[in-house]
C-alpha atoms as a PDB file:
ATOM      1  CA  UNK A   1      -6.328 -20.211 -12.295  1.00  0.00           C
ATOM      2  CA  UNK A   2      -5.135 -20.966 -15.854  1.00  0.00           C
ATOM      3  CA  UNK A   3      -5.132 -23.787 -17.126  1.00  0.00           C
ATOM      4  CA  UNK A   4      -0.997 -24.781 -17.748  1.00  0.00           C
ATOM      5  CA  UNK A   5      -0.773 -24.216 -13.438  1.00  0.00           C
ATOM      6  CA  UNK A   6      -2.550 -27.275 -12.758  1.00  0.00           C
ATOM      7  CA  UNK A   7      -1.125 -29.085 -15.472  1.00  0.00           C
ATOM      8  CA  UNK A   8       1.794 -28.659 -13.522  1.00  0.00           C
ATOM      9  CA  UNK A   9       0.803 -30.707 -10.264  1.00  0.00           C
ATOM     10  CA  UNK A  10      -0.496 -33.178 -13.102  1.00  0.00           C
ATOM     11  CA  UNK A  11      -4.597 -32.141 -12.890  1.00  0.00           C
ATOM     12  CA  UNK A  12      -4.660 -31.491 -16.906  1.00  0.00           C
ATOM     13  CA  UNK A  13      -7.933 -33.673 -17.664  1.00  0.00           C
ATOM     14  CA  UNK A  14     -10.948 -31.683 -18.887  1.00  0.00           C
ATOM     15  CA  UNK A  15     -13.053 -34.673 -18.812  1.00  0.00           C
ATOM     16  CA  UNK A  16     -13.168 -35.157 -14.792  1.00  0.00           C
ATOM     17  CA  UNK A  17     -15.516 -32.251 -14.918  1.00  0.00           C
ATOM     18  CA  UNK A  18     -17.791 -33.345 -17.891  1.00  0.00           C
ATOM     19  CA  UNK A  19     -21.822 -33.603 -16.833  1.00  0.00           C
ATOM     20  CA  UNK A  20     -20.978 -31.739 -13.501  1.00  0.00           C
ATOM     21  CA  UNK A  21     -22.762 -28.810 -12.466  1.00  0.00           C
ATOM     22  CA  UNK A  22     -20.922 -24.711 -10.921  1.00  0.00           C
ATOM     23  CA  UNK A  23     -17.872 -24.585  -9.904  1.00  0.00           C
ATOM     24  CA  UNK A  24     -15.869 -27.975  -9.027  1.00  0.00           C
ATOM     25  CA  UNK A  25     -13.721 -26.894  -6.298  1.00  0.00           C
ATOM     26  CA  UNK A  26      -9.804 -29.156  -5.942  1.00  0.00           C
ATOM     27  CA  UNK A  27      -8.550 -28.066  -2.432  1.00  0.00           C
ATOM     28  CA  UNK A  28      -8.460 -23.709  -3.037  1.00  0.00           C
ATOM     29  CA  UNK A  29      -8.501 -24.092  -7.142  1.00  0.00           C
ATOM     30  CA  UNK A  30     -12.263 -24.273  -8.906  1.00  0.00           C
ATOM     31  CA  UNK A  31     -12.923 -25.376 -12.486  1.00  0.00           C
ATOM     32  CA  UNK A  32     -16.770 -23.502 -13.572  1.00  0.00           C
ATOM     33  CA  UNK A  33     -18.426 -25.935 -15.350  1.00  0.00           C
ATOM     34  CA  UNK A  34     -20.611 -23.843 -16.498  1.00  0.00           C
ATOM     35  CA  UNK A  35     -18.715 -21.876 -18.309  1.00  0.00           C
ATOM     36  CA  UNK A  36     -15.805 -24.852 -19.124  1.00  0.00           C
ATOM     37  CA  UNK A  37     -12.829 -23.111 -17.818  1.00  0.00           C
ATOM     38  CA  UNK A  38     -10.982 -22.629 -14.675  1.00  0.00           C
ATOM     39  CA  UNK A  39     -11.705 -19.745 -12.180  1.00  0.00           C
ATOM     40  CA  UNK A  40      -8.801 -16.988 -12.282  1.00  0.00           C
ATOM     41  CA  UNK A  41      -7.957 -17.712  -8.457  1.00  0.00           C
ATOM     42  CA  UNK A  42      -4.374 -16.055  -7.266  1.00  0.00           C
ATOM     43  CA  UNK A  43      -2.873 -18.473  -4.949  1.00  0.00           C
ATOM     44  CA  UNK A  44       0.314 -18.674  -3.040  1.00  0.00           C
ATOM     45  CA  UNK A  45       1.691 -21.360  -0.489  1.00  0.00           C
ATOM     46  CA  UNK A  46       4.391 -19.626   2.049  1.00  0.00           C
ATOM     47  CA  UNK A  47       6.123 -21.318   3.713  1.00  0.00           C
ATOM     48  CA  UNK A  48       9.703 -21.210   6.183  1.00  0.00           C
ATOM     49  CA  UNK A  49      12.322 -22.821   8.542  1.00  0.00           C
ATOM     50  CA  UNK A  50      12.484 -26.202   6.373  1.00  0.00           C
ATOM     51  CA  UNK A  51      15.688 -26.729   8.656  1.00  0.00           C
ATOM     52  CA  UNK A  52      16.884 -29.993   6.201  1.00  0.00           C
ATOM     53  CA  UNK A  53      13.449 -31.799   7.361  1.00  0.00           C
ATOM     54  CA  UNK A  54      12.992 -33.722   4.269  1.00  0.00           C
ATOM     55  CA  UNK A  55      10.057 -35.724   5.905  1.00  0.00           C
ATOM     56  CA  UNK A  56       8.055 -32.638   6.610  1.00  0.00           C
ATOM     57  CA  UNK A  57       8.670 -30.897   3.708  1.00  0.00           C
ATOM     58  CA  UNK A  58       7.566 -34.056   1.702  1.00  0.00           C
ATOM     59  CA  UNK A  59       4.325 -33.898   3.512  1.00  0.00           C
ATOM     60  CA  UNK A  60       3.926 -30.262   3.268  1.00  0.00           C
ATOM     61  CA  UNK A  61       4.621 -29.991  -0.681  1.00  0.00           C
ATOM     62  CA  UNK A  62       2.166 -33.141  -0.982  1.00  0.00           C
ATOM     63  CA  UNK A  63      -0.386 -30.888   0.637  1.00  0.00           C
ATOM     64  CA  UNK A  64       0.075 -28.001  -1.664  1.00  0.00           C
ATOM     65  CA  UNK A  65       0.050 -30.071  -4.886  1.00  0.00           C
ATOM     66  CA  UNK A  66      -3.499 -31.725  -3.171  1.00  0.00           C
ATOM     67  CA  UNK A  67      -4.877 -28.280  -3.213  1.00  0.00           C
ATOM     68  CA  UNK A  68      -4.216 -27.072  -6.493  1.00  0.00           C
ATOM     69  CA  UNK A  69      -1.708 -24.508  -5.683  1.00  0.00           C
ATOM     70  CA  UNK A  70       1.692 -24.118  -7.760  1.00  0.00           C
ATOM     71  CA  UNK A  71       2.977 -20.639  -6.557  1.00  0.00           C
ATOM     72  CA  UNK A  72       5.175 -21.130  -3.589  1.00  0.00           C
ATOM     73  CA  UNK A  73       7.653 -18.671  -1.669  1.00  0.00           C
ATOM     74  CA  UNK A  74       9.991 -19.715   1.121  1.00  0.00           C
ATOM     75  CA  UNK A  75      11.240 -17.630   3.677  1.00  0.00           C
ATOM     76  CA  UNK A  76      14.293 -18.836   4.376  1.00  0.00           C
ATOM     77  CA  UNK A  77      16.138 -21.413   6.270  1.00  0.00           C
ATOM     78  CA  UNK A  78      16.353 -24.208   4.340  1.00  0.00           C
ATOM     79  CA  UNK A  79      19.011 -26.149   6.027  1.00  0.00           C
ATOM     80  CA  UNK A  80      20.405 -26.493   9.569  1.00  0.00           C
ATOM     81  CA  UNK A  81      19.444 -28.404  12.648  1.00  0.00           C
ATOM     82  CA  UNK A  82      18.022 -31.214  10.628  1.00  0.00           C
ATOM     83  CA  UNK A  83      19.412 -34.699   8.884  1.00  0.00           C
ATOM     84  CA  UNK A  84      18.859 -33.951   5.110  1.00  0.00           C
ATOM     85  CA  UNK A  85      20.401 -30.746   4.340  1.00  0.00           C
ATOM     86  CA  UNK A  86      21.321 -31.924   0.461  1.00  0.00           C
ATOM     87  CA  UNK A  87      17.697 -33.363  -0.571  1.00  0.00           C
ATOM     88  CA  UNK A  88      16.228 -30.331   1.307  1.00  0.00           C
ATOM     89  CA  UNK A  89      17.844 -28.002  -1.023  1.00  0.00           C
ATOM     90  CA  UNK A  90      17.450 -29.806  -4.326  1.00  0.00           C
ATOM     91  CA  UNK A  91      13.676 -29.377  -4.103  1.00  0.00           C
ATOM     92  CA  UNK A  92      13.362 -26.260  -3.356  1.00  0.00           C
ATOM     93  CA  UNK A  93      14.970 -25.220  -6.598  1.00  0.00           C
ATOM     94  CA  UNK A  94      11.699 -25.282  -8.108  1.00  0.00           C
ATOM     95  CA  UNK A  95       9.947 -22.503  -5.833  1.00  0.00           C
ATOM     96  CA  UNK A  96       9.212 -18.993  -7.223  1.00  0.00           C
ATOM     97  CA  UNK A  97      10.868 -17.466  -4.621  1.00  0.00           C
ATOM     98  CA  UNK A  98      13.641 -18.124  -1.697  1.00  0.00           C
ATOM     99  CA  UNK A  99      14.883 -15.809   0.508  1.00  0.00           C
ATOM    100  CA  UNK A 100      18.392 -16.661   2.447  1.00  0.00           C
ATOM    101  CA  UNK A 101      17.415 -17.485   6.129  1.00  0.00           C
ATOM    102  CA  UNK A 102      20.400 -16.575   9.254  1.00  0.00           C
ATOM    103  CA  UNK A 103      21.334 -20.877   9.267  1.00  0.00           C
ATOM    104  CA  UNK A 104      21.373 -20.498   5.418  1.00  0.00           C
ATOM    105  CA  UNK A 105      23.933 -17.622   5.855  1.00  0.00           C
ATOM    106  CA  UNK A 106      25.809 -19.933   8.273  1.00  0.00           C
ATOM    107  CA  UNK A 107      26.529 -22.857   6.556  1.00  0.00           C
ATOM    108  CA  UNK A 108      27.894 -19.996   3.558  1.00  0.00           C
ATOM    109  CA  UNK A 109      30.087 -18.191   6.160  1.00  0.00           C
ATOM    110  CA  UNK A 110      30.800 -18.705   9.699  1.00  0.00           C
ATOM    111  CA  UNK A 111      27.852 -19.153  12.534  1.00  0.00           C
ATOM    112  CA  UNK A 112      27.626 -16.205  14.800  1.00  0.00           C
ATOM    113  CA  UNK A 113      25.444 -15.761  17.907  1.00  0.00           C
ATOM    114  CA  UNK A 114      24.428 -18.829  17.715  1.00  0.00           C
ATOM    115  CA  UNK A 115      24.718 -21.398  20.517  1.00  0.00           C
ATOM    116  CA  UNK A 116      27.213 -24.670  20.919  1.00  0.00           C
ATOM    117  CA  UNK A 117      24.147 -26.880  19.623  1.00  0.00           C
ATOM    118  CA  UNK A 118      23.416 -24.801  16.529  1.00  0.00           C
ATOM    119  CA  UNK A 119      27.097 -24.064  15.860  1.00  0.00           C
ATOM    120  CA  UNK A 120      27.659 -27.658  15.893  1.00  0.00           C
ATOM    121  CA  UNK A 121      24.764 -28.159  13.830  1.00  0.00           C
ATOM    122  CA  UNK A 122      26.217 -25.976  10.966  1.00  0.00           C
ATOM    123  CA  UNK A 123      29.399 -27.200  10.736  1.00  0.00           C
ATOM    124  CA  UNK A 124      27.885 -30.991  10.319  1.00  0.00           C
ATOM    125  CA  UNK A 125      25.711 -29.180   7.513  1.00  0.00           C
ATOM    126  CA  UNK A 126      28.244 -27.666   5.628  1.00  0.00           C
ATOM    127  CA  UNK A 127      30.664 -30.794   6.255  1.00  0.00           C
ATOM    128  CA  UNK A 128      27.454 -32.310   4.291  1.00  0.00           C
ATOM    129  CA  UNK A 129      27.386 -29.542   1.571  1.00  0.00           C
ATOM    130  CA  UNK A 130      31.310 -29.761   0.811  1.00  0.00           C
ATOM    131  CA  UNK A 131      30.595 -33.892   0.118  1.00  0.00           C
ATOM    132  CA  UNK A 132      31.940 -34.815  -3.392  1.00  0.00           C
ATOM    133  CA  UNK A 133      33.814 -31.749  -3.216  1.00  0.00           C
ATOM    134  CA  UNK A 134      34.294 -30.327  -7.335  1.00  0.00           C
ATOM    135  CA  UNK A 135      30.978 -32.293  -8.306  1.00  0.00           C
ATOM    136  CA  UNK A 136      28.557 -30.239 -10.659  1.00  0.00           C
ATOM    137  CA  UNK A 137      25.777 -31.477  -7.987  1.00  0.00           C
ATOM    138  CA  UNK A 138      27.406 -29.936  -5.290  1.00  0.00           C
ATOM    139  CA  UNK A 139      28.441 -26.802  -6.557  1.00  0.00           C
ATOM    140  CA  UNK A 140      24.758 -26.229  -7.439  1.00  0.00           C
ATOM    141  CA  UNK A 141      23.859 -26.580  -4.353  1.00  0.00           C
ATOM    142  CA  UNK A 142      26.544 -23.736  -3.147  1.00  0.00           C
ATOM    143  CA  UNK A 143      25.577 -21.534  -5.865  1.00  0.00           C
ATOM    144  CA  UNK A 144      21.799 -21.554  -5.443  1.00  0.00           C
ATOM    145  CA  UNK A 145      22.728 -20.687  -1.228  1.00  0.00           C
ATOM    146  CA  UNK A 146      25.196 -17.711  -2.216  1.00  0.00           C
ATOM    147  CA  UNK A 147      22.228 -16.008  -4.310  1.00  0.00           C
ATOM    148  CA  UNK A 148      19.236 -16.246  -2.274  1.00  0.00           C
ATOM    149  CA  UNK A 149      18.355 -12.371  -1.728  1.00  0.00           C
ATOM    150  CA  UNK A 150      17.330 -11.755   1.890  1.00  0.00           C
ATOM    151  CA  UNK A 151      14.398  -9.962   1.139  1.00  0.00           C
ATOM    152  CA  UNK A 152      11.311  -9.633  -1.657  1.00  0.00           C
ATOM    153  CA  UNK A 153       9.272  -6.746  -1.898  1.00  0.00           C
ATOM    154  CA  UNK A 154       5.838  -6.468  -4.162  1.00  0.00           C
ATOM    155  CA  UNK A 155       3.288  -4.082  -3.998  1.00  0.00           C
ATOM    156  CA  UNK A 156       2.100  -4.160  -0.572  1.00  0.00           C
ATOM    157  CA  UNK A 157       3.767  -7.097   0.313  1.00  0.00           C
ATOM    158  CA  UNK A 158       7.037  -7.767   1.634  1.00  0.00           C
ATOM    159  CA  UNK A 159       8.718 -11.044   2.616  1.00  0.00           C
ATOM    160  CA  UNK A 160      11.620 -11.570   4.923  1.00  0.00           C
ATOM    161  CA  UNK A 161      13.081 -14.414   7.142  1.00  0.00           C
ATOM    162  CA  UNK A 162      13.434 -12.470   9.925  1.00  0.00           C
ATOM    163  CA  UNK A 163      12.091  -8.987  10.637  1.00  0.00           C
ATOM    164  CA  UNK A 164      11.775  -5.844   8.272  1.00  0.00           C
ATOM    165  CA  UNK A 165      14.204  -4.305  10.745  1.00  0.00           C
ATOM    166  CA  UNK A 166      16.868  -6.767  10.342  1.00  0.00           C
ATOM    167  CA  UNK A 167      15.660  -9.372   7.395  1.00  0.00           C
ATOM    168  CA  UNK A 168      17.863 -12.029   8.195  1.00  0.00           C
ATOM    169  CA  UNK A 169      18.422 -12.175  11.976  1.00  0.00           C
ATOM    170  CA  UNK A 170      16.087  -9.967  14.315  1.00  0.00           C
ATOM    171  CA  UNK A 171      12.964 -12.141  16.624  1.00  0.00           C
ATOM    172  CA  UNK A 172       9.869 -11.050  16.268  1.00  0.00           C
ATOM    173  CA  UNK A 173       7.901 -12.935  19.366  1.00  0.00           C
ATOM    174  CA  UNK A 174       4.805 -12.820  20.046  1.00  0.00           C
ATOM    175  CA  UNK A 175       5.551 -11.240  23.713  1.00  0.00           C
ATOM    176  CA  UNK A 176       6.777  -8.261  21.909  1.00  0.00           C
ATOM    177  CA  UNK A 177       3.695  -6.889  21.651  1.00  0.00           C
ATOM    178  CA  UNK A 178       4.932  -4.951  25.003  1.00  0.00           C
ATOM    179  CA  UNK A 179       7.508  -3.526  23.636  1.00  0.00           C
ATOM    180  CA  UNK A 180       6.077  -0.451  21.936  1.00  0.00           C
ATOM    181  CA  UNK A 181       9.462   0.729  20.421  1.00  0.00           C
ATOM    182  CA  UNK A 182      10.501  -2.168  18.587  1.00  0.00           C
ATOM    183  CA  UNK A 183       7.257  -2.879  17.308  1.00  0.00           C
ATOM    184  CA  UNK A 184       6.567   0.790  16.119  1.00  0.00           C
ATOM    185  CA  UNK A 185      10.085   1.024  14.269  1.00  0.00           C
ATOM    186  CA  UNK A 186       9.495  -2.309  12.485  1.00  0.00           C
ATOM    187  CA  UNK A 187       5.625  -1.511  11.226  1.00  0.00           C
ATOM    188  CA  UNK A 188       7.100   2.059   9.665  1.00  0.00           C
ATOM    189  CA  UNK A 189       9.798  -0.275   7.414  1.00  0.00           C
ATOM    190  CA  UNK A 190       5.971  -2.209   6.479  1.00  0.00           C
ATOM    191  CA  UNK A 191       4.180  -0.604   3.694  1.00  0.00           C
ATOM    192  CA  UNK A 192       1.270  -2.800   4.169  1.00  0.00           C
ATOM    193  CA  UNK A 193       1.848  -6.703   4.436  1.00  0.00           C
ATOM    194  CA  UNK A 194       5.029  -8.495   5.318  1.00  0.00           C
ATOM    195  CA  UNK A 195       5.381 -12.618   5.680  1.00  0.00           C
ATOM    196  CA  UNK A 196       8.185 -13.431   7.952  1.00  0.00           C
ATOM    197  CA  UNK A 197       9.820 -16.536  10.248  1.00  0.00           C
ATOM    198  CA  UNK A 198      12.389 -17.139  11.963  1.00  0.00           C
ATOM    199  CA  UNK A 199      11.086 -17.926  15.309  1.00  0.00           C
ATOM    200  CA  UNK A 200       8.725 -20.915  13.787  1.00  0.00           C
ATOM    201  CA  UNK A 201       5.522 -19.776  15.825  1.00  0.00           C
ATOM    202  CA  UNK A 202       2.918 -19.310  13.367  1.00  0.00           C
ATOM    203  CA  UNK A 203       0.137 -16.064  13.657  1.00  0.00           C
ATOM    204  CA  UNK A 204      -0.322 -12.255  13.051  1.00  0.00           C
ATOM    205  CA  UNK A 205       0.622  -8.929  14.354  1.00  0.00           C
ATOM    206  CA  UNK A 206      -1.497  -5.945  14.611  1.00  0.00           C
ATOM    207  CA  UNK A 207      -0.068  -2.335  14.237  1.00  0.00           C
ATOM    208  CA  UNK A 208      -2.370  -1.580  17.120  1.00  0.00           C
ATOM    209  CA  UNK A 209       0.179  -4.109  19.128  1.00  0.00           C
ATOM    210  CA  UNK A 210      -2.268  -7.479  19.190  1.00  0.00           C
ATOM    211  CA  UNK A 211      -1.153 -10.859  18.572  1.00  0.00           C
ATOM    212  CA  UNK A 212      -3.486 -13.265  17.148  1.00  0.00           C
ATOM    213  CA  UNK A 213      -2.807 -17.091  17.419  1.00  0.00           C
ATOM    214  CA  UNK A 214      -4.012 -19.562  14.579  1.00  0.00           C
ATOM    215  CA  UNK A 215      -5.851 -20.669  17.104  1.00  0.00           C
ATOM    216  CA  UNK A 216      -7.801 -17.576  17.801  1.00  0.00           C
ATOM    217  CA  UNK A 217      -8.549 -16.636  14.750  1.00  0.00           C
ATOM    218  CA  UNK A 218     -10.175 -20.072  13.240  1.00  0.00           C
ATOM    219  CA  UNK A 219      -6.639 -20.148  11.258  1.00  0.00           C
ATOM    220  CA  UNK A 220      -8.109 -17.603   8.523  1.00  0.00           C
ATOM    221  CA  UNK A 221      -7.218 -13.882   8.637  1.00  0.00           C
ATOM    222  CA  UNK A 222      -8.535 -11.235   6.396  1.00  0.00           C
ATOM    223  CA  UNK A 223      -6.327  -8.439   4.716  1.00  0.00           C
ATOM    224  CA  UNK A 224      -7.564  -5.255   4.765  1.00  0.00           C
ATOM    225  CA  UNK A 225      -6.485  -1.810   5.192  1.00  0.00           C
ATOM    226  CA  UNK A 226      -4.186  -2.050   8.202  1.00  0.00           C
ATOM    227  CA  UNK A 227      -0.712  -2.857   8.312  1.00  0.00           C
ATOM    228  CA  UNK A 228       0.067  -6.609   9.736  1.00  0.00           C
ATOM    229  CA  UNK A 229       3.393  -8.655  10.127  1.00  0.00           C
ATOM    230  CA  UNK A 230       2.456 -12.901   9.318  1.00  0.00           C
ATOM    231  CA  UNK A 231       3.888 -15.153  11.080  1.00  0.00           C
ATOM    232  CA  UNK A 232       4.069 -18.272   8.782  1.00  0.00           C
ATOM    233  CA  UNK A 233       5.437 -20.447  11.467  1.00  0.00           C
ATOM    234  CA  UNK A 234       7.962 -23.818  10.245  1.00  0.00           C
ATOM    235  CA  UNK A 235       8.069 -26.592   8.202  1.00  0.00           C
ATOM    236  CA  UNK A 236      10.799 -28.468   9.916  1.00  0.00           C
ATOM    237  CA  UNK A 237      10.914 -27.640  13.752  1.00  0.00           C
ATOM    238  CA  UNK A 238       7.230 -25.696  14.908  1.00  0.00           C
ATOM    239  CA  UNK A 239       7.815 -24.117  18.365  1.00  0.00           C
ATOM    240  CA  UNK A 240       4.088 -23.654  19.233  1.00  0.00           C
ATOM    241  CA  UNK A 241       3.494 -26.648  21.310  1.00  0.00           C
ATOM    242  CA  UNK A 242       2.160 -28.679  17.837  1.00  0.00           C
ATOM    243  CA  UNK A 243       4.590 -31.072  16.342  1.00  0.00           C
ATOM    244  CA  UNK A 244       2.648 -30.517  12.938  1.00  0.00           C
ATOM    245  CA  UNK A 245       4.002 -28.845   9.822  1.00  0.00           C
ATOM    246  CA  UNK A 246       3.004 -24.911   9.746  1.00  0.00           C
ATOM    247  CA  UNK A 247       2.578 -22.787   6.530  1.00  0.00           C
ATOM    248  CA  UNK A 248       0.190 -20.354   5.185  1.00  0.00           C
ATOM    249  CA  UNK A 249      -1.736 -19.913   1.718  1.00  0.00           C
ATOM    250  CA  UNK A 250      -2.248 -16.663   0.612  1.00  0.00           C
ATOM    251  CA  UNK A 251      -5.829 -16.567  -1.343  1.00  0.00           C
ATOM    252  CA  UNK A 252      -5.704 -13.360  -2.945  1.00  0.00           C
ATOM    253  CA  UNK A 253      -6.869 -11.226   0.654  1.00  0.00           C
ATOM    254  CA  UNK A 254      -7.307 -14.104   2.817  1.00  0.00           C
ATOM    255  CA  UNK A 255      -5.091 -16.257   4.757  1.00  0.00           C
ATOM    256  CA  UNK A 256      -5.093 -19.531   5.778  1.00  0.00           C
ATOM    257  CA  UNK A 257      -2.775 -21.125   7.972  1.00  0.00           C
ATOM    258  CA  UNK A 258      -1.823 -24.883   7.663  1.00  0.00           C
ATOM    259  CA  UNK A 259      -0.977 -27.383   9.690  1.00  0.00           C
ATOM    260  CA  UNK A 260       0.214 -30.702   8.024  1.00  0.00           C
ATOM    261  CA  UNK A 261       1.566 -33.972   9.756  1.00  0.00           C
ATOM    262  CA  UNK A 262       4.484 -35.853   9.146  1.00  0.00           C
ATOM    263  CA  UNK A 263       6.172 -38.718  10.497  1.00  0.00           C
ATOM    264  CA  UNK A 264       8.490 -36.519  12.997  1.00  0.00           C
ATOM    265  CA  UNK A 265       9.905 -40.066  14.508  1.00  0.00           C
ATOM    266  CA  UNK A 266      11.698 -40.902  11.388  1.00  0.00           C
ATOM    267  CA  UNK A 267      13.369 -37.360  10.989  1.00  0.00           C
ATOM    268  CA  UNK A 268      14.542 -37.908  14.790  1.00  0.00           C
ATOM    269  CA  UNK A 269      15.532 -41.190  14.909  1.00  0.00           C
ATOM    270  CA  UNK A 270      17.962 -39.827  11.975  1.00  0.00           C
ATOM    271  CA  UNK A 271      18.983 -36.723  14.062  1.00  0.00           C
ATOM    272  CA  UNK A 272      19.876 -39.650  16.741  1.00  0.00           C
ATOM    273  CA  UNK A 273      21.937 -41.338  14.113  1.00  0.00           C
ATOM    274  CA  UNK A 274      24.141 -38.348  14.076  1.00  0.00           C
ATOM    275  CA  UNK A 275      26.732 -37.743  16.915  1.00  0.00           C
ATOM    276  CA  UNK A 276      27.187 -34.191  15.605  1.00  0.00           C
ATOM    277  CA  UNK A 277      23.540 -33.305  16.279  1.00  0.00           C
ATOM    278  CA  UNK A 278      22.104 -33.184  19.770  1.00  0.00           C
ATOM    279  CA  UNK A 279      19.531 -35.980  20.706  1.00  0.00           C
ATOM    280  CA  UNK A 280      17.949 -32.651  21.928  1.00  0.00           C
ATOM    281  CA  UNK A 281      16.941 -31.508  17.970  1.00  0.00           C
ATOM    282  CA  UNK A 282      15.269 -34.728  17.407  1.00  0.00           C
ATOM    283  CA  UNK A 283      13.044 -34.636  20.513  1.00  0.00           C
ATOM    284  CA  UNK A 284      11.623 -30.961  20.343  1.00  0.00           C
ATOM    285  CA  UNK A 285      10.581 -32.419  16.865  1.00  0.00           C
ATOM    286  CA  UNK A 286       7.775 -34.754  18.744  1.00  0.00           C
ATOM    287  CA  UNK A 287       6.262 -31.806  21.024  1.00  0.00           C
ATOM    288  CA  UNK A 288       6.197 -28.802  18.834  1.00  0.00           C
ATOM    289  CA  UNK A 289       8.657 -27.241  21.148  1.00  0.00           C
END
């Protein structure tokens, strides 16, 4: 990894690897001593569903910078259900890519399917996003929203919020395995690879109709020549029955998925605060749920 990327999480010292022998690995990034330069190491943090948690995405940023990495996409869903909608958005101006996620959408135009809770949810948001109304701040915030494309496609890869069916609103569960149809239209839209959210339970889908939990799988999955969908799980509200943080770091053909913790009582004991959002948001936060 060159040099000028880990200058830019502030590791930029040469002389913390003097007198040391091989590679020095810092979290996935390796300096080789040996020959007094850094190893050319592709890495990429993904991550999705922020949903305005500022304390999780804190802790999950602080975890990426700890292991070296400076590439980082997000999938979408920056804002809704959660208490800091504003701050949320403001740092993830930095990230190489952003997709527009359907509570994203939302807060820009008018909620639809979604239920009383959410609805109610998006309204407070975008009651927060229209604050100091003709403000350069603000506006910033509006324009970055409004231009987040809804999907990215590389060679191989592709990255959506919600399915490559329907990129900003279609479910992908894990229970839809079983139905051979949907799963069968979606994998022919897939040249190879393709990252997704949206329903904030982390793992991966086979094109021979598996699903394979973190869990199952030692939280490391290797690439090869079949096609698979990635579930990259959530930052801000993981369904999966743990209350930690979920992302995933791409290392060139291998995946790891990440689970970080975060102090999930502060974020709901702000969701309390806040008559427009249910009590209900800030408990799931403490189960996973």
């Amino acid at each position: 990894m060159p040099l000028f990327i880990l200058c830019k999480w502030g590791i930029n010292d040469r002389s913390v690897f003097e007198g040391r022998e091989g590679p020095v690995e810092i979290g996935f990034t390796y300096f080789d001593c040996t020959r007094n330069s850094f190893k050319d190491i592709a890495l990429r943090a993904i991550i999705s569903d922020i949903h305005a948690n500022l304390e999780a995405l804190e802790a999950v940023l602080t975890d990426i910078r700890r292991s070296g990495i400076a590439e980082i996409y997000c999938l979408g869903d920056v804002i809704g259900y959660g208490p800091n909608p504003c701050e949320c958005i403001e740092l993830v101006y930095p990230f190489d890519k952003c997709l527009l996620g359907n509570h994203d959408q939302a807060a820009l135009f008018d909620p639809d399917g979604f239920n009383a809770s959410a609805e109610r949810a998006v309204f407070w948001t975008r009651g927060q996003l229209e604050a100091a109304a003709g403000s350069e701040r603000q506006q910033k915030r509006w324009d970055y929203l409004g231009e987040l494309p809804r999907l990215v496609r590389e060679p191989n890869f592709m990255y959506v919020h919600g399915s490559a069916r329907n990129p900003l609103n279609e479910y992908v569960f894990p229970e839809d395995i079983y139905n051979e149809r949907k799963m069968e239209r979606i994998f022919s839209l897939v040249e190879k690879y393709c990252f997704q959210g949206h329903t904030h339970i982390p793992g991966v889908f086979t094109e021979d109709l598996n699903f394979l939990a973190p869990e199952e799988i030692d939280f490391t999955y290797e690439l090869g020549a079949k096609k698979v969908l990635i579930n990259v799980g959530s930052v801000g509200q993981p369904r999966n029955g743990d209350p930690r943080s979920s992302y995933v770091v791409l290392d060139q053909n291998t995946i790891h998925f990440k689970r970080v913790e975060y102090d999930f009582n502060k974020t709901a004991q702000k969701i309390y605060a806040i008559q427009d959002l249910d009590n209900f948001l800030g408990d799931r936060l403490k189960e996973g749920r």
